[in-house]
Protein backbone atom coordinates (compact mmCIF):
# COMPACT_ATOMS: atom_id res chain seq x y z
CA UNK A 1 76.38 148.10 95.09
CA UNK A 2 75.24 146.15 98.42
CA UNK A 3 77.83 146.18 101.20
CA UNK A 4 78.85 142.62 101.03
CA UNK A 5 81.86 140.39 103.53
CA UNK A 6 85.03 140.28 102.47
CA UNK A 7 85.63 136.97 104.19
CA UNK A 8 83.45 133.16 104.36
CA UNK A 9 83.68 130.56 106.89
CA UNK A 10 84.27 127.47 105.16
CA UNK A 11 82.99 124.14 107.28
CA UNK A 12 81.70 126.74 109.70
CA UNK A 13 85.67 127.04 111.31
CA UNK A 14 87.79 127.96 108.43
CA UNK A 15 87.59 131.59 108.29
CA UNK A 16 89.34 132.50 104.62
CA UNK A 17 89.40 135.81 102.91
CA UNK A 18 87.17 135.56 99.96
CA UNK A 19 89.93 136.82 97.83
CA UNK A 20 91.71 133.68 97.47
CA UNK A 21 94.15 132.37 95.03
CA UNK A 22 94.28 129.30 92.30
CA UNK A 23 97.82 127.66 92.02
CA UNK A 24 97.10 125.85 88.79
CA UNK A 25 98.99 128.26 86.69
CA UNK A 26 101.90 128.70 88.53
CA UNK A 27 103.17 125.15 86.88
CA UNK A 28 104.32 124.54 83.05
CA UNK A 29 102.50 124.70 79.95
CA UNK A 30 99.71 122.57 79.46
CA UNK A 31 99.70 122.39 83.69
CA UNK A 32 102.55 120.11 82.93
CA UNK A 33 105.99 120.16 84.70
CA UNK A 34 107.68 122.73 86.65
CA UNK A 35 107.16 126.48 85.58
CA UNK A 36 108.85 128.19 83.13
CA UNK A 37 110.38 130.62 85.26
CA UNK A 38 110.14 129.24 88.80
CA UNK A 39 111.38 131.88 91.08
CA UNK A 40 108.88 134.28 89.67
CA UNK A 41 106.22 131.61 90.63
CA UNK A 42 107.50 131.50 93.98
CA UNK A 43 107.56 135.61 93.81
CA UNK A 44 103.86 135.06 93.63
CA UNK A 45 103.10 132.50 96.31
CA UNK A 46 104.86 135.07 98.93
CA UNK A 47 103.24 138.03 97.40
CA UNK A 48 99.92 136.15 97.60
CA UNK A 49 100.37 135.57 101.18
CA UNK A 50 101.25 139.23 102.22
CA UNK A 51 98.26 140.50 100.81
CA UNK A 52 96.42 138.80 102.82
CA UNK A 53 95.07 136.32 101.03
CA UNK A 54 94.96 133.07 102.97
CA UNK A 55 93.24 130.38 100.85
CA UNK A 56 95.11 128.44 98.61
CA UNK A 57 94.04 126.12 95.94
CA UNK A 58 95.69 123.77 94.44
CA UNK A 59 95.65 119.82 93.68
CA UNK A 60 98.10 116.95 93.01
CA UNK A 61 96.98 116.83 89.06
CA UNK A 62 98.92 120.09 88.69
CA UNK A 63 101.94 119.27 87.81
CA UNK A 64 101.47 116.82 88.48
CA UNK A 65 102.83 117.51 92.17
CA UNK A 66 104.75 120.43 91.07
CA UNK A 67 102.31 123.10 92.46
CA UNK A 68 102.20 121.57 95.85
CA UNK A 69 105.97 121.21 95.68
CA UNK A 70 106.46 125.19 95.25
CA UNK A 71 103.84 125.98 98.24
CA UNK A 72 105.43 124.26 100.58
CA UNK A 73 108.73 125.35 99.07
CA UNK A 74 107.41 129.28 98.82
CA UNK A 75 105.64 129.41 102.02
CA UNK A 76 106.55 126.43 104.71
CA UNK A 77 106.74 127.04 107.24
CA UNK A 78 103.02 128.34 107.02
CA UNK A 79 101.34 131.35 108.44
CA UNK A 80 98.59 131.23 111.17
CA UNK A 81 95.50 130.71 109.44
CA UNK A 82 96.63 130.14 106.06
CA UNK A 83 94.29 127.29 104.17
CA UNK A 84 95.70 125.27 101.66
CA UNK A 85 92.76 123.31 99.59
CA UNK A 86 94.51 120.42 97.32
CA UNK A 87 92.15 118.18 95.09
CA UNK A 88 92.20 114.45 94.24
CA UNK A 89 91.01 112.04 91.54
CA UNK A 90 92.56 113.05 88.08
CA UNK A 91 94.90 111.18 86.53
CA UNK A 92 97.60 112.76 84.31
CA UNK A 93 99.19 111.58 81.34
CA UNK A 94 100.47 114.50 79.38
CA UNK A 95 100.00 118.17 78.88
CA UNK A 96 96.30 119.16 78.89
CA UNK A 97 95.05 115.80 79.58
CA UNK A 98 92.84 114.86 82.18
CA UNK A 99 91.28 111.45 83.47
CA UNK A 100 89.27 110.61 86.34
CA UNK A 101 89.94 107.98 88.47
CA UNK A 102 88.29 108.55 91.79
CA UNK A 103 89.08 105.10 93.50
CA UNK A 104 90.01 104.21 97.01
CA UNK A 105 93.21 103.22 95.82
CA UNK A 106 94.29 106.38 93.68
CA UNK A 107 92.33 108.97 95.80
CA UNK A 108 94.72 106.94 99.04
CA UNK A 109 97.87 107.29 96.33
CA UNK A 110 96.53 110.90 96.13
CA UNK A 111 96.02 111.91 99.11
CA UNK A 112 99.31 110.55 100.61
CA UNK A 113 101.20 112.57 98.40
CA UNK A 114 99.28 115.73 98.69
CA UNK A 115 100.06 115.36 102.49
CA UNK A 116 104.01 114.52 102.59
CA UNK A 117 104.45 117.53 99.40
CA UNK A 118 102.26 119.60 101.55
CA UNK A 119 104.37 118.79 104.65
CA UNK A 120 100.53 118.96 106.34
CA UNK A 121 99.07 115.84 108.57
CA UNK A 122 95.83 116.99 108.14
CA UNK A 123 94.56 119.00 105.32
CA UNK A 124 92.14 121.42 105.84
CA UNK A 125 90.01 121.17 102.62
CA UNK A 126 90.23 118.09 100.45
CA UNK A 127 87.88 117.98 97.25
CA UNK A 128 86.63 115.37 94.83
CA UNK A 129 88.23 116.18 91.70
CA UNK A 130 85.73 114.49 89.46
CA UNK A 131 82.97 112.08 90.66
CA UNK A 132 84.24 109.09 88.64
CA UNK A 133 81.40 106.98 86.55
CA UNK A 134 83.78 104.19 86.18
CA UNK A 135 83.70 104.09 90.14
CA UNK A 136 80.66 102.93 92.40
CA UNK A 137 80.24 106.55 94.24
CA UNK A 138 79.55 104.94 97.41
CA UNK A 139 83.47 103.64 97.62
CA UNK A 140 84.60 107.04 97.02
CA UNK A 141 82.93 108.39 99.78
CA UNK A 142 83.88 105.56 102.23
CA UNK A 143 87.10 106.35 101.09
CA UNK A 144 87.12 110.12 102.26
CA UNK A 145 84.59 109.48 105.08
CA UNK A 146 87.27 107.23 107.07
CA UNK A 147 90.15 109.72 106.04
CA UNK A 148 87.97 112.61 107.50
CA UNK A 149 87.92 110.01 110.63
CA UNK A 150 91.55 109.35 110.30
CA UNK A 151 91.96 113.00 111.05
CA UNK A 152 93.64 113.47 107.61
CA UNK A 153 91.16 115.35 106.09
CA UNK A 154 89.69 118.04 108.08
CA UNK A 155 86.50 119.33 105.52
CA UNK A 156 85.63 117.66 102.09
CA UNK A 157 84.89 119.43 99.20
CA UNK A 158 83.50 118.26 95.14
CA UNK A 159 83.91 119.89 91.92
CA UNK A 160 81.90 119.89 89.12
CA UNK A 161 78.64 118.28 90.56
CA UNK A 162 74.95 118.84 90.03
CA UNK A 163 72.76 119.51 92.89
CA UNK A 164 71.42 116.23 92.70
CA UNK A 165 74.83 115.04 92.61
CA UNK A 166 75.57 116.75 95.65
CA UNK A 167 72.06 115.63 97.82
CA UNK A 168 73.49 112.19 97.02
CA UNK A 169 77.03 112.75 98.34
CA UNK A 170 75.31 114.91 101.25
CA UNK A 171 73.65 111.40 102.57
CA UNK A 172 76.69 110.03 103.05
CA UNK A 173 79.36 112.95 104.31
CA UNK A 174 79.52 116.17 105.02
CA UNK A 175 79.66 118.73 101.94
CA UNK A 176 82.22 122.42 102.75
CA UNK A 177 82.67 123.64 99.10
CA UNK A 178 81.56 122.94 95.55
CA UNK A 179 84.22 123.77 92.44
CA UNK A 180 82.18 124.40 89.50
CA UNK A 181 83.12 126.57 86.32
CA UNK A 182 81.35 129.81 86.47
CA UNK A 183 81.73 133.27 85.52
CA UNK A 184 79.47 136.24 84.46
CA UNK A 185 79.47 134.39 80.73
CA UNK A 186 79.19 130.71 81.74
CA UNK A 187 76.07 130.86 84.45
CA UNK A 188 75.48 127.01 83.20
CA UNK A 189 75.64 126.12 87.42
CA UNK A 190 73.25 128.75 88.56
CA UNK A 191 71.16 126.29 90.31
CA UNK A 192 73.99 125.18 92.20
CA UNK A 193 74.92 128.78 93.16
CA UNK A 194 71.91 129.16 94.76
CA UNK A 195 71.72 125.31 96.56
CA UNK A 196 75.49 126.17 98.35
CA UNK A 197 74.87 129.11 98.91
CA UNK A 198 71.00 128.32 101.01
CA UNK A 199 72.86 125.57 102.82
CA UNK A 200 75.99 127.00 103.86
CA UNK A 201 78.42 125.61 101.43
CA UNK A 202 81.05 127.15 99.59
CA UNK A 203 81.64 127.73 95.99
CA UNK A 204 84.62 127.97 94.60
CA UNK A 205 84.41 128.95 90.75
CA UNK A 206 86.85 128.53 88.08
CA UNK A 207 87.69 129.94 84.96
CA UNK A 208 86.36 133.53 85.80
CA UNK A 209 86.50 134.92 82.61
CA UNK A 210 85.16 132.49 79.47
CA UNK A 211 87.39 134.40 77.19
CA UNK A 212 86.28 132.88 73.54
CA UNK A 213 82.74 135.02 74.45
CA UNK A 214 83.28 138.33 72.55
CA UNK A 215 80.41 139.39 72.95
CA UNK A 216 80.68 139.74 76.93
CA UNK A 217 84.36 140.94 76.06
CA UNK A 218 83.26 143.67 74.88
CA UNK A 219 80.39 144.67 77.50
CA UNK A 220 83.06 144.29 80.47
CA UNK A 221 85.86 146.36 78.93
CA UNK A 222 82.90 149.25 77.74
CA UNK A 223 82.34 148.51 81.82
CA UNK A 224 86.01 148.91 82.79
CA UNK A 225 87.10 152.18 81.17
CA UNK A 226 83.73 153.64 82.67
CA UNK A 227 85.05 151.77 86.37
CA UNK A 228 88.80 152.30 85.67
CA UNK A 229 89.75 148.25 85.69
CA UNK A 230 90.54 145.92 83.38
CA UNK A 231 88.01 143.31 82.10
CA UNK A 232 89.19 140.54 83.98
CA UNK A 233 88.81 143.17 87.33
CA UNK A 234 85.07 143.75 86.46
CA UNK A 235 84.48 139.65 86.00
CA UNK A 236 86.02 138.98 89.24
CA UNK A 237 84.23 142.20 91.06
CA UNK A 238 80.99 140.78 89.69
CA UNK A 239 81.65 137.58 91.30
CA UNK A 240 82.67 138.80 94.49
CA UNK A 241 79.55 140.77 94.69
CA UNK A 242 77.12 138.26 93.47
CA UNK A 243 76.83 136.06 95.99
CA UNK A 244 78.25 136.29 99.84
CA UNK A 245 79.83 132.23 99.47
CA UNK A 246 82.03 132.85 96.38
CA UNK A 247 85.41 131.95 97.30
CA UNK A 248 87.83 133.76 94.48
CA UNK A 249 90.56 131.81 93.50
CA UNK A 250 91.95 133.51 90.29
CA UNK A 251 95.55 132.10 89.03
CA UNK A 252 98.09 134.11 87.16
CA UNK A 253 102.55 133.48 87.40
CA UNK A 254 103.02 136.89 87.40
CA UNK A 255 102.95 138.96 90.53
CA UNK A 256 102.06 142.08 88.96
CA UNK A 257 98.37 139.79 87.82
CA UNK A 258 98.35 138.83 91.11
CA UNK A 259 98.25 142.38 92.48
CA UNK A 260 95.61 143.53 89.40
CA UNK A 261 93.25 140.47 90.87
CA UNK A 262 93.54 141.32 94.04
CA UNK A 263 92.67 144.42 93.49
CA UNK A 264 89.73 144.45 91.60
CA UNK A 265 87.66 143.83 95.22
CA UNK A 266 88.15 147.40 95.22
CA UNK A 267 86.23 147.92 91.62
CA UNK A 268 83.27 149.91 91.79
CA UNK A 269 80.08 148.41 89.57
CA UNK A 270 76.84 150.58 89.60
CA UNK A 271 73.55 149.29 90.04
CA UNK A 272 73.63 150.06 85.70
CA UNK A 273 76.71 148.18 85.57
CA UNK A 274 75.59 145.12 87.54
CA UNK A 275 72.43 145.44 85.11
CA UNK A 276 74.19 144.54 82.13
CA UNK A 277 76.75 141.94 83.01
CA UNK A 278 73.65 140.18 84.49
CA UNK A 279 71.93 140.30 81.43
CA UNK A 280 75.40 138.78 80.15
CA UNK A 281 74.39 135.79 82.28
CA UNK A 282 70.65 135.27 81.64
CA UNK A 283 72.04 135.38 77.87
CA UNK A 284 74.56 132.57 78.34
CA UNK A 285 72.21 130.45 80.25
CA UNK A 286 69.63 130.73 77.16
C-alpha cells in the first residue's frame, strides 16, 4: 500500500486530520431528539477529541439542534485547531424525514442557530445541505457569498452535487469540500472523486459502508480476518487510502466504535486486497 498523508488542508488553511468524525449519530433514533443515553454521547465527543481527531461534522438538521447542542456542551471551550463543519438547508419534520429548503431566509434561520448552539462567530466550514430545486440557485449562493463576507462563514462547502453542479456553484463562490455518499460499494460519485480531488477540494463521504450489499459483506470480512479488522475497518482503510482528499467522518454513540474507527488507519490492505474491494467498486458502478 502507497504511503499516503494522514492529514488535508481544507480551503488551503484548515489543516484537519483526515480521520475525522460524523456527529449525526450521536442524537435519537431516526436523528430525532436528544440521545438515548446522553452522557455516553458526550463520552464520545471527548474521546474523539483526545485522539486527535480535530474535524467535526455535524449540521442543524440533526436533531434537530441537538448534536450541535452536545458539542458545544462536550467540548466548549474548544481546543486549538479543532474544526467544527455544521450544514444547512434541510428541514425536519419527524424522525427520518428530510426536506430541502435552501432559501435565504431558512439557510439565515439556519445559520444563526448553528452559530449561537455552536457558541462560534464564525464557522469554519459551512455546507449546502441540499441544492434546493424549489429555490433559484443563484439566491442561495448570494445568500452564503455575503455571509462568507460577513465574516460568518469562513469556507463553504455542498453535499450531494454533480460536477456540473459544482462548475456552476464554482462561478459564483468559492468551493472547500463536497459531501457525497460513497463507499467501496456505492462508487455512484466517482467522477466527482476525481474533479475535488484535481482541483483541491475536499470530499467528505458518507455512509462508508452500504450495508444491504452482501455481496461486498462478504469480500471485506474474507479481507478482515486475513488483515485482523473488522469489515467496517477495511471499508474505512480503503477510503483513507484511495484518494489523498478523503476527509473520514464515520459516526458511532459508542466510544468503544469510536476507538475501532479510529483505528482502522492502522489496517494493513495488500496490493491483493486493494485488488478486490476495487473490483467491489467497478461492480457497483455497472
Amino acid at each position: 500500500m502507497s504511503t499516503i498523508s494522514a492529514t488535508y488542508t481544507i480551503g488551503g488553511d484548515l489543516k484537519v486530520n483526515r480521520m475525522g468524525f460524523g456527529a449525526m449519530r450521536i442524537t435519537g433514533k431516526g436523528i430525532w431528539g436528544p440521545p438515548k443515553d446522553k452522557a455516553e454521547s458526550l463520552r464520545v465527543l471527548k474521546r474523539a477529541v483526545e485522539l486527535g481527531i480535530d474535524f467535526i461534522d455535524t449540521a442543524d438538521s440533526y436533531g434537530p439542534n441537538v448534536s450541535e447542542e452536545l458539542i458545544y456542551e462536550a467540548l466548549h471551550p474548544y481546543a486549538d485547531g479543532l474544526v467544527i463543519a455544521t450544514k444547512g438547508g434541510l428541514l425536519r419534520a419527524g424522525p427520518d424525514q428530510w426536506a430541502p429548503d435552501a432559501s435565504p431566509a431558512h439557510l439565515h434561520e439556519a445559520l444563526e442557530g448553528s452559530r449561537q448552539r455552536l457558541h462560534q462567530k464564525q464557522i469554519d466550514l459551512y455546507q449546502l445541505h441540499r441544492i434546493d430545486p424549489k429555490v433559484r440557485l443563484e439566491d442561495t449562493l448570494e445568500f452564503l457569498k455575503n455571509a462568507q463576507k460577513e465574516g460568518k462563514i469562513k469556507h463553504i462547502g455542498l453535499s450531494e452535487v454533480s460536477v456540473a453542479e459544482i462548475e456552476k456553484v464554482r462561478k459564483h463562490i468559492d468551493v472547500a469540500s463536497v459531501q457525497n455518499k460513497y463507499s467501496v460499494d456505492y462508487r455512484r460519485w466517482e467522477s466527482v472523486l476525481d474533479y475535488t480531488r484535481k482541483e483541491g477540494i475536499a470530499f467528505i463521504p458518507w455512509f462508508p459502508l452500504n450495508a444491504n450489499n452482501m455481496d461486498a459483506m462478504h469480500v471485506l470480512e474474507d479481507i478482515g480476518k486475513k488483515a485482523g479488522a473488522t469489515a467496517h475497518q477495511v471499508a474505512l482503510a480503503w477510503l483513507y487510502h484511495h484518494s489523498s482528499n478523503i476527509l473520514l467522518i464515520p459516526g458511532t454513540s459508542s466510544v468503544g466504535h469510536l476507538e475501532e474507527n479510529y483505528a482502522s488507519t492502522q489496517v494493513h490492505l495488500s496490493t491483493e486486497h486493494i485488488e478486490r474491494l476495487d473490483a467491489i467498486g467497478r461492480a457497483s458502478i455497472q
